[in-house]
N, C-alpha and C. Protein backbone atom coordinates (compact mmCIF):
# COMPACT_ATOMS: atom_id res chain seq x y z
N UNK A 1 140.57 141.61 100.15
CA UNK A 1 139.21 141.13 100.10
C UNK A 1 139.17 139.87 99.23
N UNK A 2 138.61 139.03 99.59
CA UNK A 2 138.04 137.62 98.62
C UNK A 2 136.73 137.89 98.39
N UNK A 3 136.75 136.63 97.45
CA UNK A 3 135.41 136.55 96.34
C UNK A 3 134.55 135.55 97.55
N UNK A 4 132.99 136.04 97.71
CA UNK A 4 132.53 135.23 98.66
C UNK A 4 132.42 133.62 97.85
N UNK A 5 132.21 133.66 96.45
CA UNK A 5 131.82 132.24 95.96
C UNK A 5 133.03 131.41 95.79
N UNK A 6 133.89 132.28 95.05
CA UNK A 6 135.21 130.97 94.87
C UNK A 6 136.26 131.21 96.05
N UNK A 7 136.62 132.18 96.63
CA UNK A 7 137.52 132.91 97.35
C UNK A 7 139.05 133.21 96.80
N UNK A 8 138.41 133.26 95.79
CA UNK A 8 139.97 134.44 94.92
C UNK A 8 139.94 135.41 95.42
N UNK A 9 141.21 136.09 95.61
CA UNK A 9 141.30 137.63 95.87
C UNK A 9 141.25 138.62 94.86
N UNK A 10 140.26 139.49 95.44
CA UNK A 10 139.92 140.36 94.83
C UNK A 10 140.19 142.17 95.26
N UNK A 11 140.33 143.13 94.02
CA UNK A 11 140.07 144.20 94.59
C UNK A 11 138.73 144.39 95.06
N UNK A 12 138.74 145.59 96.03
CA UNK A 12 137.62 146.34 96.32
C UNK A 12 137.21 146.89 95.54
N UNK A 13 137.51 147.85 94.91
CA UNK A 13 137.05 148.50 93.36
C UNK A 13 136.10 146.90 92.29
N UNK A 14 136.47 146.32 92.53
CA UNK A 14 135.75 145.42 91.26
C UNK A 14 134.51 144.73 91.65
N UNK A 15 134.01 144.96 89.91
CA UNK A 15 132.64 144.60 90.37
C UNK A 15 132.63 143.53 90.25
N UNK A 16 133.12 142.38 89.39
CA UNK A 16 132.89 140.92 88.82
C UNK A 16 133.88 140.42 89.65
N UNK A 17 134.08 139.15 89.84
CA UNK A 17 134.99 138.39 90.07
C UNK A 17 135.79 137.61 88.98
N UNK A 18 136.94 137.76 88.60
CA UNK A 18 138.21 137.57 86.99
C UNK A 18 137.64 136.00 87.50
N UNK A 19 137.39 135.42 88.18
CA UNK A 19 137.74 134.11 88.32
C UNK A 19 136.25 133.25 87.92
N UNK A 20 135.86 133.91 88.57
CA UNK A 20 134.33 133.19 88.36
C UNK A 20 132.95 133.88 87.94
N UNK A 21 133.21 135.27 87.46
CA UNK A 21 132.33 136.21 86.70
C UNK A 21 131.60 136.21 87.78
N UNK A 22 131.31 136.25 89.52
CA UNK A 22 130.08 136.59 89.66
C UNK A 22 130.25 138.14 90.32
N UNK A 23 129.08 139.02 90.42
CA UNK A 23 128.72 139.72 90.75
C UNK A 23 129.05 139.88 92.31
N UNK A 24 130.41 140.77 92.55
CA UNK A 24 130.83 140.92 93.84
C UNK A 24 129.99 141.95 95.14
N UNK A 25 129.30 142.76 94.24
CA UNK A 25 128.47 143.81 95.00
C UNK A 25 126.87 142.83 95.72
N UNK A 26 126.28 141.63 94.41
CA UNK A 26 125.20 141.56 95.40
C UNK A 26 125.11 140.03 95.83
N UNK A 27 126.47 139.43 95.95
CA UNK A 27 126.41 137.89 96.02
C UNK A 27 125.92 137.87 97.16
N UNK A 28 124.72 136.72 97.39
CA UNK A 28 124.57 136.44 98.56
C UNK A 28 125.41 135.26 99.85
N UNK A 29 126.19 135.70 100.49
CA UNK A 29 127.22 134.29 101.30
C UNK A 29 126.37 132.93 101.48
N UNK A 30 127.16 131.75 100.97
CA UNK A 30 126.90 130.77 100.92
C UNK A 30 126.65 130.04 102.29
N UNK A 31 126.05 129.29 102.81
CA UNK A 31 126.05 128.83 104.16
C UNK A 31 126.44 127.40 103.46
N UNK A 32 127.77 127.18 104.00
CA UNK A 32 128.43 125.73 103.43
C UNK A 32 127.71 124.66 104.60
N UNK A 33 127.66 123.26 104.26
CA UNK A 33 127.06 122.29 105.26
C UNK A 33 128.50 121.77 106.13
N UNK A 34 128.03 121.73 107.17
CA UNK A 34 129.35 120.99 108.12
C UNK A 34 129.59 119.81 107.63
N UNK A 35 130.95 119.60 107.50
CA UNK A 35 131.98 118.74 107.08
C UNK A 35 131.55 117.08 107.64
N UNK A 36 130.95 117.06 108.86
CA UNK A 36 130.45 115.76 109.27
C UNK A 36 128.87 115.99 108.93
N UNK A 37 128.14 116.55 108.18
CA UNK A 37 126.73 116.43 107.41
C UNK A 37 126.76 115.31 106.87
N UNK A 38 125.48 114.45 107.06
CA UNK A 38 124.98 113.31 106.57
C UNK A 38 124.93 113.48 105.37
N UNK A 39 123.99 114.49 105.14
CA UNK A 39 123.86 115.03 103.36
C UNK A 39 125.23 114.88 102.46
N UNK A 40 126.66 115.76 103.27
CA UNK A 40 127.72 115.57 102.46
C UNK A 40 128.30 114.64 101.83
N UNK A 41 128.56 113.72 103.34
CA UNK A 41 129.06 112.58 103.24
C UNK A 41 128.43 111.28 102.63
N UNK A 42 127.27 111.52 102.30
CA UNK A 42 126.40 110.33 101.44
C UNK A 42 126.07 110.66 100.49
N UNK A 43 126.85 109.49 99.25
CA UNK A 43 127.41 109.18 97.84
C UNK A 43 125.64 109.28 97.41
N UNK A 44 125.71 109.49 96.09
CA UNK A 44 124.43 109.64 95.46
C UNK A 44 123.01 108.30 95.00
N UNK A 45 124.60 107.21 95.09
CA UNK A 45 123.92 105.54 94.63
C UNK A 45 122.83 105.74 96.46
N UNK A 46 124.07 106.26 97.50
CA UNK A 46 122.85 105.65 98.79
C UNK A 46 121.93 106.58 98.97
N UNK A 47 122.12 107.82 98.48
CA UNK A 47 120.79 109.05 98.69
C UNK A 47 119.21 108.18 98.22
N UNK A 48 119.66 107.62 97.02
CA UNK A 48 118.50 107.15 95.85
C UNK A 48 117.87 106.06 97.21
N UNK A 49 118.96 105.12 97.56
CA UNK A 49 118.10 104.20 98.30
C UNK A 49 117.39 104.41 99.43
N UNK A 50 117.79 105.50 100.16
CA UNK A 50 117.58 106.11 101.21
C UNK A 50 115.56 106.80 101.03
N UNK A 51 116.00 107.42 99.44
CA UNK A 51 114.65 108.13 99.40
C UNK A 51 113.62 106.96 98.38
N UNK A 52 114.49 105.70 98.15
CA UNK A 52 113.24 104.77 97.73
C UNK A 52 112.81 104.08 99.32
N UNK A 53 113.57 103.70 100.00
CA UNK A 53 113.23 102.77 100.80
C UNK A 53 111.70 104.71 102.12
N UNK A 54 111.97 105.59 101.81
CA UNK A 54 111.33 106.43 102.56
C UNK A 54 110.18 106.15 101.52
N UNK A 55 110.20 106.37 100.14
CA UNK A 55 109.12 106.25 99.57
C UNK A 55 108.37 104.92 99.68
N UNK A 56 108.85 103.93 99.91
CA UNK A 56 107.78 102.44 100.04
C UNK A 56 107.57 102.51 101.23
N UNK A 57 108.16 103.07 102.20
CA UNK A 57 107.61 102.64 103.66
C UNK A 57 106.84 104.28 104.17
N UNK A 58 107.06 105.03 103.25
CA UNK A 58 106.04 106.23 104.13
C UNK A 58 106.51 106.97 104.98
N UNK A 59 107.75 106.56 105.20
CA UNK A 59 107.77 107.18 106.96
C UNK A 59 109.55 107.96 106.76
N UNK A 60 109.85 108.68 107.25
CA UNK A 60 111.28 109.57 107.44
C UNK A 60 112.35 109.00 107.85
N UNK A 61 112.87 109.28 107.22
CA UNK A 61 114.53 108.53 108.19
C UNK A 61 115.34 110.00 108.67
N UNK A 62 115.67 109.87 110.27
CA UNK A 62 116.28 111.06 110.41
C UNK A 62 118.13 110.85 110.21
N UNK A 63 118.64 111.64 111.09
CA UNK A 63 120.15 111.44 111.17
C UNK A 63 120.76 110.26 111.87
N UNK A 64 120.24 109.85 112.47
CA UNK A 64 120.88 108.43 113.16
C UNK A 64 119.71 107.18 112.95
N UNK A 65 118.44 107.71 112.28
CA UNK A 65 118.21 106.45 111.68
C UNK A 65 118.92 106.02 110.46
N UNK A 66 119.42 106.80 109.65
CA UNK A 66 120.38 107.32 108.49
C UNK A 66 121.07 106.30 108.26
N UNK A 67 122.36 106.83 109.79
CA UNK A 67 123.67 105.64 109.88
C UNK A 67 123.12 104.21 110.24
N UNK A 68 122.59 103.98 110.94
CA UNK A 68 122.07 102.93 111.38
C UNK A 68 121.55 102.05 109.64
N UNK A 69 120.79 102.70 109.04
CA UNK A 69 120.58 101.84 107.75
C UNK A 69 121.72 101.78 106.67
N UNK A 70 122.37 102.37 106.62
CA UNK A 70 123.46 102.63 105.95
C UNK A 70 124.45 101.55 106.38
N UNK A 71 124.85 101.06 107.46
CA UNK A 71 125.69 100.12 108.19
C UNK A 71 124.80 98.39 107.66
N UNK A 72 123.82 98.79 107.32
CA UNK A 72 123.10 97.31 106.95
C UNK A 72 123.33 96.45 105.84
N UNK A 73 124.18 95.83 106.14
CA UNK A 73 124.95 94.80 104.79
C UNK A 73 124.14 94.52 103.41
N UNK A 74 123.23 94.67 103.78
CA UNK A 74 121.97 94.71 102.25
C UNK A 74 122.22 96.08 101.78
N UNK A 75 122.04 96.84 102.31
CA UNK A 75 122.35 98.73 100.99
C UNK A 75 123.10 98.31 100.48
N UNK A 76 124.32 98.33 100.62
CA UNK A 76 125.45 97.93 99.98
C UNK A 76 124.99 97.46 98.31
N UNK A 77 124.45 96.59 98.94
CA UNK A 77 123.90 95.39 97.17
C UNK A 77 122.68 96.15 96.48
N UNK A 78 121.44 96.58 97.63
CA UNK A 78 120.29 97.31 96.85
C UNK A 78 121.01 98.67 95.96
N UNK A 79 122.04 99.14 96.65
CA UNK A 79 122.12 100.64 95.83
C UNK A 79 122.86 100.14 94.50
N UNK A 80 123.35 98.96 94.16
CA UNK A 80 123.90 99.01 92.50
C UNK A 80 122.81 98.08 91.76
N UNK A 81 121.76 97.56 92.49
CA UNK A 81 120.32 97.52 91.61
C UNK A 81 120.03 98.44 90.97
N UNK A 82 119.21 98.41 89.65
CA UNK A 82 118.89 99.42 89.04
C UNK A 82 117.61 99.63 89.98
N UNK A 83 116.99 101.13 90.05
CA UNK A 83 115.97 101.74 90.63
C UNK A 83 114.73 101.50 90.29
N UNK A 84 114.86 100.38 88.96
CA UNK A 84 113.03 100.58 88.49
C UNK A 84 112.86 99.18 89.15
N UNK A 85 113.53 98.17 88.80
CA UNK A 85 113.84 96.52 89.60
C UNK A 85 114.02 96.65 91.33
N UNK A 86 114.79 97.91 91.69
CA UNK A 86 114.51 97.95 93.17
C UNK A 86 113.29 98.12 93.78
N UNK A 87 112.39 99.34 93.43
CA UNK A 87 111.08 99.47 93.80
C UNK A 87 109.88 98.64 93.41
N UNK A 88 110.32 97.71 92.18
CA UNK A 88 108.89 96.76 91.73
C UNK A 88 108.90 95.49 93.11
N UNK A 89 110.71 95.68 93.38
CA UNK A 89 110.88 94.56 94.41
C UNK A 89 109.81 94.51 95.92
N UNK A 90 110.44 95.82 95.79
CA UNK A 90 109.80 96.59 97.62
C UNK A 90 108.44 96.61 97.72
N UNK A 91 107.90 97.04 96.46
CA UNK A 91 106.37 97.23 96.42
C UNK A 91 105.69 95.76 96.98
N UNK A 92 106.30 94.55 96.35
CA UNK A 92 106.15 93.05 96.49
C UNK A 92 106.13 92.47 97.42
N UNK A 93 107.09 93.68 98.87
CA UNK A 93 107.81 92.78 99.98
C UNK A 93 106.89 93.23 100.99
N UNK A 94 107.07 94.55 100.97
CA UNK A 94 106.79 95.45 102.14
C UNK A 94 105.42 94.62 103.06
N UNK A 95 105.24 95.36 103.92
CA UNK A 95 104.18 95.05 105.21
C UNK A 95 104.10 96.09 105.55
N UNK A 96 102.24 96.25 105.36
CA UNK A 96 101.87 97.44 106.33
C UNK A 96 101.49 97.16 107.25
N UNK A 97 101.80 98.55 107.77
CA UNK A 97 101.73 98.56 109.20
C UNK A 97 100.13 99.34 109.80
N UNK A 98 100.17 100.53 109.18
CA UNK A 98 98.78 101.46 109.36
C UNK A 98 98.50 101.57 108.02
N UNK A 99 97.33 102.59 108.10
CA UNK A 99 97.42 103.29 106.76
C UNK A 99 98.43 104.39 106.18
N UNK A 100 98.88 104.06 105.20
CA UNK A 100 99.98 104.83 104.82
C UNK A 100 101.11 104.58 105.09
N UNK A 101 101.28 103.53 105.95
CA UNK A 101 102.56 102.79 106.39
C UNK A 101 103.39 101.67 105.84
N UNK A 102 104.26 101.48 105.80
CA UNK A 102 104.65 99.67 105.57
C UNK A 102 106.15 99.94 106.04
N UNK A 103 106.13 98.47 106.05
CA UNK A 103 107.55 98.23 107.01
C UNK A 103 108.27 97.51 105.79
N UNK A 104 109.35 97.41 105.66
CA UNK A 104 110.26 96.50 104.72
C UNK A 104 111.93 95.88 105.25
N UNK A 105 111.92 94.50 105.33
CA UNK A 105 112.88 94.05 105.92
C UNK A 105 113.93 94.04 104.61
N UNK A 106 115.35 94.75 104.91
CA UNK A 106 115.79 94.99 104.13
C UNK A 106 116.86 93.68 103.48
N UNK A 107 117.07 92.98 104.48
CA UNK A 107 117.43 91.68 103.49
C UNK A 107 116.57 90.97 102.65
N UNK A 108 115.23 90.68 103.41
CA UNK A 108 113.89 89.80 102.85
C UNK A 108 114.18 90.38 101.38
N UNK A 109 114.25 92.03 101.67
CA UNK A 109 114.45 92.58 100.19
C UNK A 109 115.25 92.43 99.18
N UNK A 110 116.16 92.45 99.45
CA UNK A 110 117.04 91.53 98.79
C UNK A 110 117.42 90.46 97.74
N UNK A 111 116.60 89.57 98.77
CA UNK A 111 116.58 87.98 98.66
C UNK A 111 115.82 88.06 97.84
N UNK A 112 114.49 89.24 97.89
CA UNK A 112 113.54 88.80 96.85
C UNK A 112 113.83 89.66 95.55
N UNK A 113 114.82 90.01 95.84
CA UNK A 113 115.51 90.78 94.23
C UNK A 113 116.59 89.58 93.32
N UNK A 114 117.12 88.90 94.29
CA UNK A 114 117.92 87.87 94.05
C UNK A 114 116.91 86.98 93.10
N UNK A 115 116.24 86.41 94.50
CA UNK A 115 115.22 85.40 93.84
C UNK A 115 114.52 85.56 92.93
N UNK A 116 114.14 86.89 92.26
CA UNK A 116 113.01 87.37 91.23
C UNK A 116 114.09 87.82 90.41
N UNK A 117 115.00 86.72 89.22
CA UNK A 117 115.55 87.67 88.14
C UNK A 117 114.81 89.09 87.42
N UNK A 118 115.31 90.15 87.04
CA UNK A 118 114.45 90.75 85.92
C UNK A 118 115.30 90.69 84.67
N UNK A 119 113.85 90.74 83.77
CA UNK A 119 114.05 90.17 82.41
C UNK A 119 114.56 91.34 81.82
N UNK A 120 114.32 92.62 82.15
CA UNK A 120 114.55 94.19 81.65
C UNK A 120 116.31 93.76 80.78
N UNK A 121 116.48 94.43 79.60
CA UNK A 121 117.89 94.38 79.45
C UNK A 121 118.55 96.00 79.55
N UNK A 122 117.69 96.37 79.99
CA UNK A 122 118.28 97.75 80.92
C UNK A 122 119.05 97.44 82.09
N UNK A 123 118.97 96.66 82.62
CA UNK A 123 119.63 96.34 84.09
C UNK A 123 120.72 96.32 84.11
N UNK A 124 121.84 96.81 84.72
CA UNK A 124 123.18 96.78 85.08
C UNK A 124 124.18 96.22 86.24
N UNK A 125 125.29 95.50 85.73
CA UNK A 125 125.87 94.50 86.42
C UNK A 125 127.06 95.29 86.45
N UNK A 126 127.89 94.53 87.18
CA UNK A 126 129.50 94.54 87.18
C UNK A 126 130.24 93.40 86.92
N UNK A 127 131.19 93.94 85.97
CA UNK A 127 132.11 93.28 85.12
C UNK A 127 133.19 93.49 85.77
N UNK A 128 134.51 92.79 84.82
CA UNK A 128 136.19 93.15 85.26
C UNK A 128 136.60 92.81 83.86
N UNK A 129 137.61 93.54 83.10
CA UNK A 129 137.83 93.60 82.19
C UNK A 129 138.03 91.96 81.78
N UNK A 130 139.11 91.25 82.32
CA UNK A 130 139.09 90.06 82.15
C UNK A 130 138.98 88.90 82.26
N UNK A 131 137.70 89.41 83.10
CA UNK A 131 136.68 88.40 84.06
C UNK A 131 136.16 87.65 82.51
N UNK A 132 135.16 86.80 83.26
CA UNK A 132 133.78 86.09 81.89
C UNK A 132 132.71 85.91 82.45
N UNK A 133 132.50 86.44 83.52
CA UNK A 133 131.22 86.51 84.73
C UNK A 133 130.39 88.32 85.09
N UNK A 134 129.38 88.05 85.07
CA UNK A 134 128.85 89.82 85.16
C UNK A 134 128.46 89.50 86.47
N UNK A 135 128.22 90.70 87.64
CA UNK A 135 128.02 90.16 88.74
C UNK A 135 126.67 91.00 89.33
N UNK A 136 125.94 90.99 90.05
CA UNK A 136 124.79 92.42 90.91
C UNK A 136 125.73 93.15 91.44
N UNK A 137 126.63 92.65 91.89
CA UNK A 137 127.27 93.87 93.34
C UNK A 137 128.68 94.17 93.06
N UNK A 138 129.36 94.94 92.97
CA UNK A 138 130.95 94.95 93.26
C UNK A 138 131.32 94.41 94.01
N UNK A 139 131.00 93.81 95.46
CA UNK A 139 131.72 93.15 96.55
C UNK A 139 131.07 91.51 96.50
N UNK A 140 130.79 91.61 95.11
CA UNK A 140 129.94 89.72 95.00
C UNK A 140 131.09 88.96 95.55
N UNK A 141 130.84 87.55 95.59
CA UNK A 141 131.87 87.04 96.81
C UNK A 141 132.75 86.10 95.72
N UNK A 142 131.70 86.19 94.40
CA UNK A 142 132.43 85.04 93.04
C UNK A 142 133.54 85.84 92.67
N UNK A 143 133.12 87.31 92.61
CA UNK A 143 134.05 88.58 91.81
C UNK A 143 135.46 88.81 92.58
N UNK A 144 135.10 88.78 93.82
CA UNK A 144 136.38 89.12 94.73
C UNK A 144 137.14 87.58 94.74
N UNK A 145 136.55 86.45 94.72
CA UNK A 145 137.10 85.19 94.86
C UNK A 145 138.08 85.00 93.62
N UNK A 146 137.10 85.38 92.84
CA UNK A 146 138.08 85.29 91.20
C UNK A 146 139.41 86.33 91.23
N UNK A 147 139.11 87.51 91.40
CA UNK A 147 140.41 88.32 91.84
C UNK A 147 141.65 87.69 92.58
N UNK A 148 141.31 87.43 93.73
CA UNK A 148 142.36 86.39 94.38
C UNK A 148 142.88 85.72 93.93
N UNK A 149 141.99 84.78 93.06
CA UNK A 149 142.55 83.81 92.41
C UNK A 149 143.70 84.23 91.30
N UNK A 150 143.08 85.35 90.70
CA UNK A 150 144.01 85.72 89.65
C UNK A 150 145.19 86.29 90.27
N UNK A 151 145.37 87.24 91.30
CA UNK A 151 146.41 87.63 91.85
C UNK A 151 147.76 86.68 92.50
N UNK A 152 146.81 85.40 92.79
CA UNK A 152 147.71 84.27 93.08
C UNK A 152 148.60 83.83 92.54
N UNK A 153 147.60 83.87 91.05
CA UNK A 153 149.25 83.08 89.95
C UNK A 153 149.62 84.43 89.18
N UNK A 154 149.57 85.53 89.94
CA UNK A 154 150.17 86.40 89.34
C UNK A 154 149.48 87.22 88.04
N UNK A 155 148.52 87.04 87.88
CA UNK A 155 148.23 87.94 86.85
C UNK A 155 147.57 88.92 87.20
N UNK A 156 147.11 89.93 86.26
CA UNK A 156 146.68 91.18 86.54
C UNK A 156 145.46 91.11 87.04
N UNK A 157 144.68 92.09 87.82
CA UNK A 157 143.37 92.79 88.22
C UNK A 157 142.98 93.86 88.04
N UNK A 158 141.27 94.00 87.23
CA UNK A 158 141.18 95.25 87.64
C UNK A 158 139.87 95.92 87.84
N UNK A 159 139.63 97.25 87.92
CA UNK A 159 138.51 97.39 88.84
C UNK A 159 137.24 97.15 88.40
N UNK A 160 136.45 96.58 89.07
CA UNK A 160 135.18 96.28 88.24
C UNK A 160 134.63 97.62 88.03
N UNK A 161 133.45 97.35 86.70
CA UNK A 161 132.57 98.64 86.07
C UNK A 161 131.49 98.11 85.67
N UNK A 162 131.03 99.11 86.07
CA UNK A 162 128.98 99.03 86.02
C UNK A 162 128.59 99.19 84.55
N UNK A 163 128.16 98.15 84.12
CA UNK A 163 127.78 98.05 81.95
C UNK A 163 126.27 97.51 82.29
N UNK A 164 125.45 98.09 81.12
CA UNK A 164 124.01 97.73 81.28
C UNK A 164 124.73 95.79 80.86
N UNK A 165 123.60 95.01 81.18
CA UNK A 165 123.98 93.72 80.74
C UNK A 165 123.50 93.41 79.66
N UNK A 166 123.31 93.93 78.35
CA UNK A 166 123.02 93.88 76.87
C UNK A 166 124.40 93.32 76.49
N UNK A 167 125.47 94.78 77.15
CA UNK A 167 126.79 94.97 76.47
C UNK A 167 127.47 93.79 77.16
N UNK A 168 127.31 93.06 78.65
CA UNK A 168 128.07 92.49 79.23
C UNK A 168 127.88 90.80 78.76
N UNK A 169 127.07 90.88 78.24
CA UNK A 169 126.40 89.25 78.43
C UNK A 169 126.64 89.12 76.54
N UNK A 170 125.66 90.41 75.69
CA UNK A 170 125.76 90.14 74.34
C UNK A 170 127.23 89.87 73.76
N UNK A 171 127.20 91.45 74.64
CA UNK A 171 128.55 91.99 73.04
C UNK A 171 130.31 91.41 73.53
N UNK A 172 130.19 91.24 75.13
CA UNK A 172 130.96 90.73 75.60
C UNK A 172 131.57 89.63 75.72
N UNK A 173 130.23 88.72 75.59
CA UNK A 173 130.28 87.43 75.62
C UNK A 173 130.09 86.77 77.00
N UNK A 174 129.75 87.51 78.70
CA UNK A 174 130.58 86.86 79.97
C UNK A 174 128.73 86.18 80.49
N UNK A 175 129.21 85.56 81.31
CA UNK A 175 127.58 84.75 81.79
C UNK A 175 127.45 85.13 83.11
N UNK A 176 126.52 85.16 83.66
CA UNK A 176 125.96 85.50 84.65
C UNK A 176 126.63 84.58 85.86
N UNK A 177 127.15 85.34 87.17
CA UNK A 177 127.57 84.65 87.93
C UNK A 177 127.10 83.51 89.02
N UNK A 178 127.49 82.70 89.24
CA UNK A 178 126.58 81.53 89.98
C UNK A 178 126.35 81.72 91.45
N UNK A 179 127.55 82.91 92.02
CA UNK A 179 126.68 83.51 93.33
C UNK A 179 126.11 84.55 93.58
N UNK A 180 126.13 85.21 93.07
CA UNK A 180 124.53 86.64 93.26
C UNK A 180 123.74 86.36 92.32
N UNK A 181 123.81 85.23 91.22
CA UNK A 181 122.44 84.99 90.35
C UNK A 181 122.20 86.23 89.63
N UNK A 182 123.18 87.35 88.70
CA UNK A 182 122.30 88.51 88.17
C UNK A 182 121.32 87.44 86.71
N UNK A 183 120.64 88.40 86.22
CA UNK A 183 119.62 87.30 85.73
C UNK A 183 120.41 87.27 84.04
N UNK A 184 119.64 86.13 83.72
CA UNK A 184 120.56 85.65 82.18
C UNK A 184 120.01 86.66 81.48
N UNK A 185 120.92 87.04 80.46
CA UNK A 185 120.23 87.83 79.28
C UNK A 185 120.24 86.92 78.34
N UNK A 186 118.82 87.69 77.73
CA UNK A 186 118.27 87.24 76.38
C UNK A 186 118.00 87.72 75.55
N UNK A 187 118.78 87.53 74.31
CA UNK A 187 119.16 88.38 73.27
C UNK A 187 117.28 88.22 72.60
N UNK A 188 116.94 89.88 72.46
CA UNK A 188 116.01 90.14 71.42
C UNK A 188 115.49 89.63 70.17
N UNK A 189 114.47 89.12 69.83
CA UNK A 189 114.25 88.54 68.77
C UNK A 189 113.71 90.37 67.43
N UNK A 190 113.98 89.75 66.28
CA UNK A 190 113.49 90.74 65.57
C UNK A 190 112.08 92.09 65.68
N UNK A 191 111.33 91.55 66.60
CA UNK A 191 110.56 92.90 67.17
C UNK A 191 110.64 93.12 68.10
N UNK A 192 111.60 93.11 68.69
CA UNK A 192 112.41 93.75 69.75
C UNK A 192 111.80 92.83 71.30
N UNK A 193 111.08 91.39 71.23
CA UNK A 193 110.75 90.51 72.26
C UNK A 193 111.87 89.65 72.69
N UNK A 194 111.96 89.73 73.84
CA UNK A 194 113.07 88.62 74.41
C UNK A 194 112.68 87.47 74.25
């Protein structure tokens, strides 16, 4: 006999499971999601965008409207926006359609996240350890260009990481990159005003 939760083997006689303490007499069987589930297979950065872009426009996304937005070269960049700068964006862009509706073009969106630095120093970029540039996106085209470059004459690379831009710009020292534009930081004056 196995354990219905972890599937250690177990006696029949026992009440607990040695492995995972649960209660073998009244576990209820798990109904696992199929292996090709949308739900499974989608990372948590695109869930968020999935249920902001449902929340500004009102309306459901099913299973193949899903993939279909997911394949759209803009998610990519909206999901390593921070979430409070993504939705002030959308709120800005959108077009309604009825009541209770609006439509949002997801590059327009974008562009107008690009185009509208935020001043927040909550916001988070991507770095490379021995980059001097913070970037919006992991696949920015300055970040990957610079990689190349470095791999050319041989020196090391390595993987970029998501740092609020206080740490990337202050404490780091690196400047904001000249093709995704993340926005300049500005160090705090004594009551805490940029």
């Amino acid at each position: 006999m196995n354990c219905k939760s972890c599937l250690e083997e177990v006696l029949s006689s026992w009440i607990f499971c040695p492995r995972c303490g649960i209660n073998l007499l009244n576990v209820p069987v798990p109904i696992p999601e199929p292996l090709d589930s949308p739900v499974r297979r989608i990372s948590d950065r695109f869930k968020e965008i999935i249920q902001d872009y449902e929340h500004l426009t009102g309306s459901t996304l099913n299973e193949s409207t899903i993939e279909d937005f997911l394949k759209h070269p803009a998610v990519g960049s909206l999901s390593v926006i921070d979430r409070e700068r993504r939705l002030k964006s959308g709120r800005q862009i959108r077009q309604e359609l009825k009541k209770g509706l609006f439509a949002i073009n997801l590059q327009a969106w974008l562009d107008h996240i690009y185009d509208h630095p935020s001043k927040s120093s909550t916001a988070r970029v991507w770095i490379t350890t021995k980059g001097d540039k913070y970037h919006l996106d992991r696949n920015c085209r300055g970040l990957t260009s610079g990689q190349n470059y470095a791999r050319f004459f041989g020196k090391d690379t390595y993987n970029p990481q998501l740092e609020e831009i206080h740490y990337a710009a202050f404490v780091l020292g690196k400047f904001p990159c000249l093709v995704c534009k993340p926005p300049t930081y500005t160090k705090p004056d004594k009551a805490g005003n940029p």
